[in-house]
Each structure stands twice: as C-alpha cells, then as structure tokens.
PDB file of N, CA and C in Angstrom:
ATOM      1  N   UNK A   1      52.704  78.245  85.977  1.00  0.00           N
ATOM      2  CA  UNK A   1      53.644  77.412  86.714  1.00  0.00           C
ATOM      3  C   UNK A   1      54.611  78.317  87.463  1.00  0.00           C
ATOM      4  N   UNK A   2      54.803  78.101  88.834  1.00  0.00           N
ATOM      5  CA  UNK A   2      55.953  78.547  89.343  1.00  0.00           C
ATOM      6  C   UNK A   2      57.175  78.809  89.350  1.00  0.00           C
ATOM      7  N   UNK A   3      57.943  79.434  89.721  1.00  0.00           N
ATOM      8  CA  UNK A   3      59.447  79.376  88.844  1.00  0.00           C
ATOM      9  C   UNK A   3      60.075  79.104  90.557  1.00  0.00           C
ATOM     10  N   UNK A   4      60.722  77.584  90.272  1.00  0.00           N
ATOM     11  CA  UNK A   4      61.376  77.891  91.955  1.00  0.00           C
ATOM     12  C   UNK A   4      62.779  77.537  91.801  1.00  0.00           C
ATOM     13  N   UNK A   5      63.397  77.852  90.793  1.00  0.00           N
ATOM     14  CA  UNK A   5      64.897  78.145  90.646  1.00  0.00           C
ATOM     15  C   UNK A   5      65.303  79.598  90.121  1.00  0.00           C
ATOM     16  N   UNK A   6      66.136  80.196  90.708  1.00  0.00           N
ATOM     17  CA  UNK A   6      66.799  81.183  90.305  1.00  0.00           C
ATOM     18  C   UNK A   6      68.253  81.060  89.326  1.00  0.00           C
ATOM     19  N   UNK A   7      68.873  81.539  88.104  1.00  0.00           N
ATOM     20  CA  UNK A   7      69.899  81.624  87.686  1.00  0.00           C
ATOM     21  C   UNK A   7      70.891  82.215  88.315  1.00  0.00           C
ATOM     22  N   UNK A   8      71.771  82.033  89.259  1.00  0.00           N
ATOM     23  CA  UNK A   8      72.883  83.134  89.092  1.00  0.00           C
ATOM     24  C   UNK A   8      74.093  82.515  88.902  1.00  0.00           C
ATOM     25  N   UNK A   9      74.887  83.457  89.223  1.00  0.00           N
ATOM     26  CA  UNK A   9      76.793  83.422  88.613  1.00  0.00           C
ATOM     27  C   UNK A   9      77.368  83.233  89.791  1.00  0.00           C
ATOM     28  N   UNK A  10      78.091  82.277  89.643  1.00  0.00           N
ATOM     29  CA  UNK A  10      79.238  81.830  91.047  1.00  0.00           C
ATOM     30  C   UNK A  10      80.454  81.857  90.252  1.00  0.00           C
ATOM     31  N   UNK A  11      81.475  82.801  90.355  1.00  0.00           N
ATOM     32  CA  UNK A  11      82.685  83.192  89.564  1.00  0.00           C
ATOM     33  C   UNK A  11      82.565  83.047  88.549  1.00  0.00           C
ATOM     34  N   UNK A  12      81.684  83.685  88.031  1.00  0.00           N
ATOM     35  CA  UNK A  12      80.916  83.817  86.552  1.00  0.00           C
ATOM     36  C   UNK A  12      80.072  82.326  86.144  1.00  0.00           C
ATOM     37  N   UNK A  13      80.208  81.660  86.370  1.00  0.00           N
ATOM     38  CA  UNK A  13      79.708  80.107  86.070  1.00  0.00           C
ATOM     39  C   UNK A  13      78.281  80.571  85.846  1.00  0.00           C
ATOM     40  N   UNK A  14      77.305  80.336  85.266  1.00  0.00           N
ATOM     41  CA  UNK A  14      75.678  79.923  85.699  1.00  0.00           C
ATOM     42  C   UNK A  14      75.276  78.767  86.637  1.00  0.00           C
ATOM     43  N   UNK A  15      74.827  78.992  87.220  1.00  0.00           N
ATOM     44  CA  UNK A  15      74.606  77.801  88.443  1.00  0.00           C
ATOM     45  C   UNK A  15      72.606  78.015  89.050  1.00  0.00           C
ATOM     46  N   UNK A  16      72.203  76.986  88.798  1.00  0.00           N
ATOM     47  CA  UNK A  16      70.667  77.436  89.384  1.00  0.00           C
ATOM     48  C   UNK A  16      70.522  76.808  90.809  1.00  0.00           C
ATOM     49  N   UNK A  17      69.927  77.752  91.361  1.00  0.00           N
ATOM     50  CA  UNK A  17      69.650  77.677  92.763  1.00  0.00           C
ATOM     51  C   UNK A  17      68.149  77.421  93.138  1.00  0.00           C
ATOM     52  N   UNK A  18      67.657  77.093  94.486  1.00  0.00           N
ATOM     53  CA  UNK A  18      66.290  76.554  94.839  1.00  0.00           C
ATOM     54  C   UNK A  18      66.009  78.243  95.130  1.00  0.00           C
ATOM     55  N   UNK A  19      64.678  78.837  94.401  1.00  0.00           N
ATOM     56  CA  UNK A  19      64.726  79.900  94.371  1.00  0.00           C
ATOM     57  C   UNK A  19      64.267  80.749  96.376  1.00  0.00           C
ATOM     58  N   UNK A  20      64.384  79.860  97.505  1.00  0.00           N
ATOM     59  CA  UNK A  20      64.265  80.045  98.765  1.00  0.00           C
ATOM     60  C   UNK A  20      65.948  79.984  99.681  1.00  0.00           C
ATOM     61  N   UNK A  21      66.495  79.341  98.754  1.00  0.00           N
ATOM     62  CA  UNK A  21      68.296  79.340  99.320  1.00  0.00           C
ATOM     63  C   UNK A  21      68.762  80.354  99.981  1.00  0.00           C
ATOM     64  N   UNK A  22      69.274  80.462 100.908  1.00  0.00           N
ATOM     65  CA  UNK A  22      70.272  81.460 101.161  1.00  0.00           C
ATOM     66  C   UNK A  22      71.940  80.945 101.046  1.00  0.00           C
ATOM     67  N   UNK A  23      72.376  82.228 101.288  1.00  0.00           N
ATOM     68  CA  UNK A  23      73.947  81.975 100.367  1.00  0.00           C
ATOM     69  C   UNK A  23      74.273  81.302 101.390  1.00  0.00           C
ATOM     70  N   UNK A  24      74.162  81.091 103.134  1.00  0.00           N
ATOM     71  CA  UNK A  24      74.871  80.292 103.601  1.00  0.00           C
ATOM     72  C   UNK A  24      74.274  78.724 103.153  1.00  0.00           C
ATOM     73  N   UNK A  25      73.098  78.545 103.282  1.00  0.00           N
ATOM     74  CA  UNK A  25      73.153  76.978 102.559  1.00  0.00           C
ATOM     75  C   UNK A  25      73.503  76.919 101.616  1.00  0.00           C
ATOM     76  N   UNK A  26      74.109  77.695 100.363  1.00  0.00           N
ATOM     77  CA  UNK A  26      74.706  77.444  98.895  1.00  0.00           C
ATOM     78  C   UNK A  26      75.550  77.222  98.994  1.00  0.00           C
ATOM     79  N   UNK A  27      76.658  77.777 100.151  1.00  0.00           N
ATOM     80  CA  UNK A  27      77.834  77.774 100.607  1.00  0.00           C
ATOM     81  C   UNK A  27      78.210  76.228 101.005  1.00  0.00           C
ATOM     82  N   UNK A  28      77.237  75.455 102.131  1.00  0.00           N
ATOM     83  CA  UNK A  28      77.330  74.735 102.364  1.00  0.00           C
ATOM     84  C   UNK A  28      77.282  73.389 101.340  1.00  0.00           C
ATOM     85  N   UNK A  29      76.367  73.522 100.627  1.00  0.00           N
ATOM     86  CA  UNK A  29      75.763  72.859  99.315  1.00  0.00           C
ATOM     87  C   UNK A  29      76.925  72.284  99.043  1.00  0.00           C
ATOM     88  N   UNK A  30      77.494  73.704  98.395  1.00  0.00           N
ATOM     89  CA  UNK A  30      78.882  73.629  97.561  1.00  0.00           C
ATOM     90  C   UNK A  30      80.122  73.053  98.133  1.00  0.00           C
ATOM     91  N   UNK A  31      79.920  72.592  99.089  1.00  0.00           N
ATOM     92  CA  UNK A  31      81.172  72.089 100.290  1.00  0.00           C
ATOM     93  C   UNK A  31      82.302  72.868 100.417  1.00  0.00           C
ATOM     94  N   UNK A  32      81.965  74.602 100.761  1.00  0.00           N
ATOM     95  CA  UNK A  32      83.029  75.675 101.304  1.00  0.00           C
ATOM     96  C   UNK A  32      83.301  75.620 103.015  1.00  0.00           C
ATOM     97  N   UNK A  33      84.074  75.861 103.252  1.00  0.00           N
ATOM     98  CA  UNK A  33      84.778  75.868 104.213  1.00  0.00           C
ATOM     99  C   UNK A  33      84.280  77.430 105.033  1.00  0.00           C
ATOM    100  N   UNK A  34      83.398  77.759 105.668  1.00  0.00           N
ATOM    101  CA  UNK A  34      82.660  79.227 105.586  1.00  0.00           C
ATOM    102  C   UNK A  34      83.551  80.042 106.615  1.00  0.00           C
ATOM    103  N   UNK A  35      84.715  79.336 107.466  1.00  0.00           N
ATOM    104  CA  UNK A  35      85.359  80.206 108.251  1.00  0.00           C
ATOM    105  C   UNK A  35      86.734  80.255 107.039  1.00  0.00           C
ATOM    106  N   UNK A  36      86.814  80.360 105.821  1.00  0.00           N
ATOM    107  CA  UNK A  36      88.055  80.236 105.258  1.00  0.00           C
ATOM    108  C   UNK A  36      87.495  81.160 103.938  1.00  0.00           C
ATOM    109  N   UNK A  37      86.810  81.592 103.671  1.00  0.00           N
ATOM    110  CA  UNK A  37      86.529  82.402 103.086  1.00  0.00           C
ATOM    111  C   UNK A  37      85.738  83.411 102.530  1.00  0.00           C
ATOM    112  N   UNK A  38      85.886  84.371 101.247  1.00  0.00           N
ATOM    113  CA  UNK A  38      85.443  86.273 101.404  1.00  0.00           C
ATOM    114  C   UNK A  38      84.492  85.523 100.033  1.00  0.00           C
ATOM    115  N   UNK A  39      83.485  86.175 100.431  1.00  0.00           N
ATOM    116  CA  UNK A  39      82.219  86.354  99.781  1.00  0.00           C
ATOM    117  C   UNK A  39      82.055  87.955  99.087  1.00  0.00           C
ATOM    118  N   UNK A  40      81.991  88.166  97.780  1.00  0.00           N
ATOM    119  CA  UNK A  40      81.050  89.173  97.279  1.00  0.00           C
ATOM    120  C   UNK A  40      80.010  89.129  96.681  1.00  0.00           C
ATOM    121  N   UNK A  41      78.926  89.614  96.994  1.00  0.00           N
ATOM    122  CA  UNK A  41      77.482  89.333  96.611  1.00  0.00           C
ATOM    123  C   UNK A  41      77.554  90.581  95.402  1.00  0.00           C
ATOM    124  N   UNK A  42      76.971  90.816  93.953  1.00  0.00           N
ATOM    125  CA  UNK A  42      76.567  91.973  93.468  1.00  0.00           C
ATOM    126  C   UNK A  42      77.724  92.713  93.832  1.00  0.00           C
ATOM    127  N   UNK A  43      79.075  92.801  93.905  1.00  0.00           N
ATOM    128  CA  UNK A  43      80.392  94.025  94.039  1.00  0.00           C
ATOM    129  C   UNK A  43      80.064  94.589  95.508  1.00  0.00           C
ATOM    130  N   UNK A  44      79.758  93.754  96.482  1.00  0.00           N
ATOM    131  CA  UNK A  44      79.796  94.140  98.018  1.00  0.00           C
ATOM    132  C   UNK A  44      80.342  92.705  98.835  1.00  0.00           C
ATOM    133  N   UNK A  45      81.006  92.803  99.637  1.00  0.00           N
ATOM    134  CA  UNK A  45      81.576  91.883 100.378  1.00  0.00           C
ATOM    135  C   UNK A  45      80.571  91.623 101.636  1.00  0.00           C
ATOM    136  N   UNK A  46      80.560  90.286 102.176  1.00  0.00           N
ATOM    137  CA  UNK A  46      79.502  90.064 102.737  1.00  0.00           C
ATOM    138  C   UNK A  46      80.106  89.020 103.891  1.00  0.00           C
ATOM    139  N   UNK A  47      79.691  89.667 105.028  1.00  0.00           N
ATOM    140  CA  UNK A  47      80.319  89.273 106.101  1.00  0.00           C
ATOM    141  C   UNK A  47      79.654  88.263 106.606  1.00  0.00           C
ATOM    142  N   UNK A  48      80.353  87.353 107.286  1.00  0.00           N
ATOM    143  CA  UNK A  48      79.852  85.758 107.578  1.00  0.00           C
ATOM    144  C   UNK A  48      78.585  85.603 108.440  1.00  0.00           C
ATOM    145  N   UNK A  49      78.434  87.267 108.914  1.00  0.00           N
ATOM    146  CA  UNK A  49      77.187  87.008 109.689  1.00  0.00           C
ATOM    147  C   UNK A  49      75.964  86.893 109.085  1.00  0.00           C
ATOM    148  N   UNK A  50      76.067  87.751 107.919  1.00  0.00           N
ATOM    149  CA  UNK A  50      74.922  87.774 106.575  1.00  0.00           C
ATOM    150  C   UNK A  50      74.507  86.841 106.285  1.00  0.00           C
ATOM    151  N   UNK A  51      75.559  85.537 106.140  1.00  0.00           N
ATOM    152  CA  UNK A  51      75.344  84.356 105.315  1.00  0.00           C
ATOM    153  C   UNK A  51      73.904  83.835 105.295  1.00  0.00           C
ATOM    154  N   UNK A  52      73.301  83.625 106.384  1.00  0.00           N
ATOM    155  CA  UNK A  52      72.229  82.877 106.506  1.00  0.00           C
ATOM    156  C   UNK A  52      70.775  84.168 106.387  1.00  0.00           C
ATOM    157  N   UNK A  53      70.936  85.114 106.274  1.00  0.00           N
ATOM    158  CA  UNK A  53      70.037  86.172 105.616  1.00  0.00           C
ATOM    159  C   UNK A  53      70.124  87.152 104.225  1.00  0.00           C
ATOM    160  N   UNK A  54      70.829  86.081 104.154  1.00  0.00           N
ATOM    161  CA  UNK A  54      71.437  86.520 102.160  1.00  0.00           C
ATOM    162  C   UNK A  54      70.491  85.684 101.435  1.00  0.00           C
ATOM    163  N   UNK A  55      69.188  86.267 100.394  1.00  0.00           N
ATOM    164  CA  UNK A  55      69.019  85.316  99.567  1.00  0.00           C
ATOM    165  C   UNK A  55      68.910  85.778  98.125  1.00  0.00           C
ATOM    166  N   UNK A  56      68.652  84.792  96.886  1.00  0.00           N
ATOM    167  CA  UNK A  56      69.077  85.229  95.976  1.00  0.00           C
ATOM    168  C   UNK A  56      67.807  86.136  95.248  1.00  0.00           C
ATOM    169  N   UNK A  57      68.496  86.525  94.233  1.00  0.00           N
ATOM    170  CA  UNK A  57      66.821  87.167  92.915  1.00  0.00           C
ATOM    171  C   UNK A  57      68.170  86.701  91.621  1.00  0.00           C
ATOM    172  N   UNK A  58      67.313  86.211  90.800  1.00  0.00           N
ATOM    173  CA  UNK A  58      67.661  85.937  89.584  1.00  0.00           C
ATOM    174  C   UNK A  58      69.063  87.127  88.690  1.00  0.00           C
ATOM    175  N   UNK A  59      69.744  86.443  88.294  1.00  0.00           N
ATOM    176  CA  UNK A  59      71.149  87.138  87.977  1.00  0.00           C
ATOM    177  C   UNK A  59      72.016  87.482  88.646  1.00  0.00           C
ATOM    178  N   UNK A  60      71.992  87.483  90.137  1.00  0.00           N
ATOM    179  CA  UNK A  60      72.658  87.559  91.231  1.00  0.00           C
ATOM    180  C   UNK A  60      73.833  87.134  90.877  1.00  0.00           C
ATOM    181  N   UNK A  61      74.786  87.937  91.183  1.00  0.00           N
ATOM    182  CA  UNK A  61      76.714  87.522  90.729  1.00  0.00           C
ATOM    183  C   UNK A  61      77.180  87.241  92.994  1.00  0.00           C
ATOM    184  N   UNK A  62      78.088  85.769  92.634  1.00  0.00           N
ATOM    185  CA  UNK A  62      78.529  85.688  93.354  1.00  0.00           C
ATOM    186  C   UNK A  62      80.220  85.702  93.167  1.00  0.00           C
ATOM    187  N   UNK A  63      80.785  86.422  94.183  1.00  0.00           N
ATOM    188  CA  UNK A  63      82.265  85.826  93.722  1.00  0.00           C
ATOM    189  C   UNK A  63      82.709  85.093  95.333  1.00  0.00           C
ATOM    190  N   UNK A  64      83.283  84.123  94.892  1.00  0.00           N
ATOM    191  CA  UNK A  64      83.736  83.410  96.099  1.00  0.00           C
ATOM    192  C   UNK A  64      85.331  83.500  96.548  1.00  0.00           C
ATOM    193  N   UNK A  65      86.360  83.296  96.975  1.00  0.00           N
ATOM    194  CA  UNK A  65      87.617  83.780  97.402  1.00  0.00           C
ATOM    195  C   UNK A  65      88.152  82.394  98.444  1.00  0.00           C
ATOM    196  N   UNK A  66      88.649  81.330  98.412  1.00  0.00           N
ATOM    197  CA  UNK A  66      89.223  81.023  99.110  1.00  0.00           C
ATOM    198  C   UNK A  66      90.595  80.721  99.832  1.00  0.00           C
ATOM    199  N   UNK A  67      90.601  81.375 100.870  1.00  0.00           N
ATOM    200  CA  UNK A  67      91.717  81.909 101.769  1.00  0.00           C
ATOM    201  C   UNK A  67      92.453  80.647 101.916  1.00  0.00           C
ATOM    202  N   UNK A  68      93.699  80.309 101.510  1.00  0.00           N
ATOM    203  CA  UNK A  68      95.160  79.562 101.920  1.00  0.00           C
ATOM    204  C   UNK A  68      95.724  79.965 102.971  1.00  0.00           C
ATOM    205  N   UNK A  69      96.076  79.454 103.741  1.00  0.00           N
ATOM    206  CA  UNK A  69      97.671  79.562 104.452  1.00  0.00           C
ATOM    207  C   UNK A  69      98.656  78.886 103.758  1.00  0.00           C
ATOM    208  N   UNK A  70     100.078  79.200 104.057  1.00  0.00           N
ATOM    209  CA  UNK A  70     101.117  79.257 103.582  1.00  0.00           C
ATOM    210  C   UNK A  70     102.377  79.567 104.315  1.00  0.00           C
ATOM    211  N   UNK A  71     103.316  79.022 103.810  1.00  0.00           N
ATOM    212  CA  UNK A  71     104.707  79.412 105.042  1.00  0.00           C
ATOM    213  C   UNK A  71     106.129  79.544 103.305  1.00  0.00           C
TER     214      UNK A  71
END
C-alpha cells in the first residue's frame, strides 16, 4: 500500500500532510495570510518565492511566524 501522507511539525504540533503538498498550499490550507509572514523550513528561512516549490519528506519541521503591526 502506498503511503500518501507525510508526518511533519508545524510549531512542533504533528500535523499530516497529502504526501504531494507544497508548503504554499499548506499555507493556504491553513488559512495564513502569505504576505504577513516568515517561514522556516528544517532551521532555514524560506522566502515567499519558494513557497510553491517547497515540498515535504516525512519529519519535516515547520516553524511559522506571524507578523503584527502595531502603533
């Protein structure tokens, strides 16, 4: 049998993914705001252009960051 989910960590959480996802549709999935915030994939920061050629392999750590304004 096929395995077509991957495990990984979204700010440590376990979260399973469709094992063909890329982080910008996870992003979206997840209802993020993709011009508002910093992505680290694996302890590398990952620039918004990546998003849609980012995909996962099993244990993959995401950390997500979302950016406020404020006065």
């Amino acid at each position: 049998m096929n395995k077509i989910y991957n495990t990984i960590f979204i700010n440590g959480q376990a979260f399973n993914c469709y094992i063909h996802m890329s982080l910008k549709e996870l992003l979206i999935y997840l209802e993020f705001e993709l011009s508002s915030i910093i992505v680290e994939y694996n302890n590398r920061i990952i620039h918004c252009t990546e998003f849609d050629q980012t995909f996962f392999k099993s244990q993959d750590k995401i950390e997500i960051i979302t950016i406020v304004g404020g006065g």
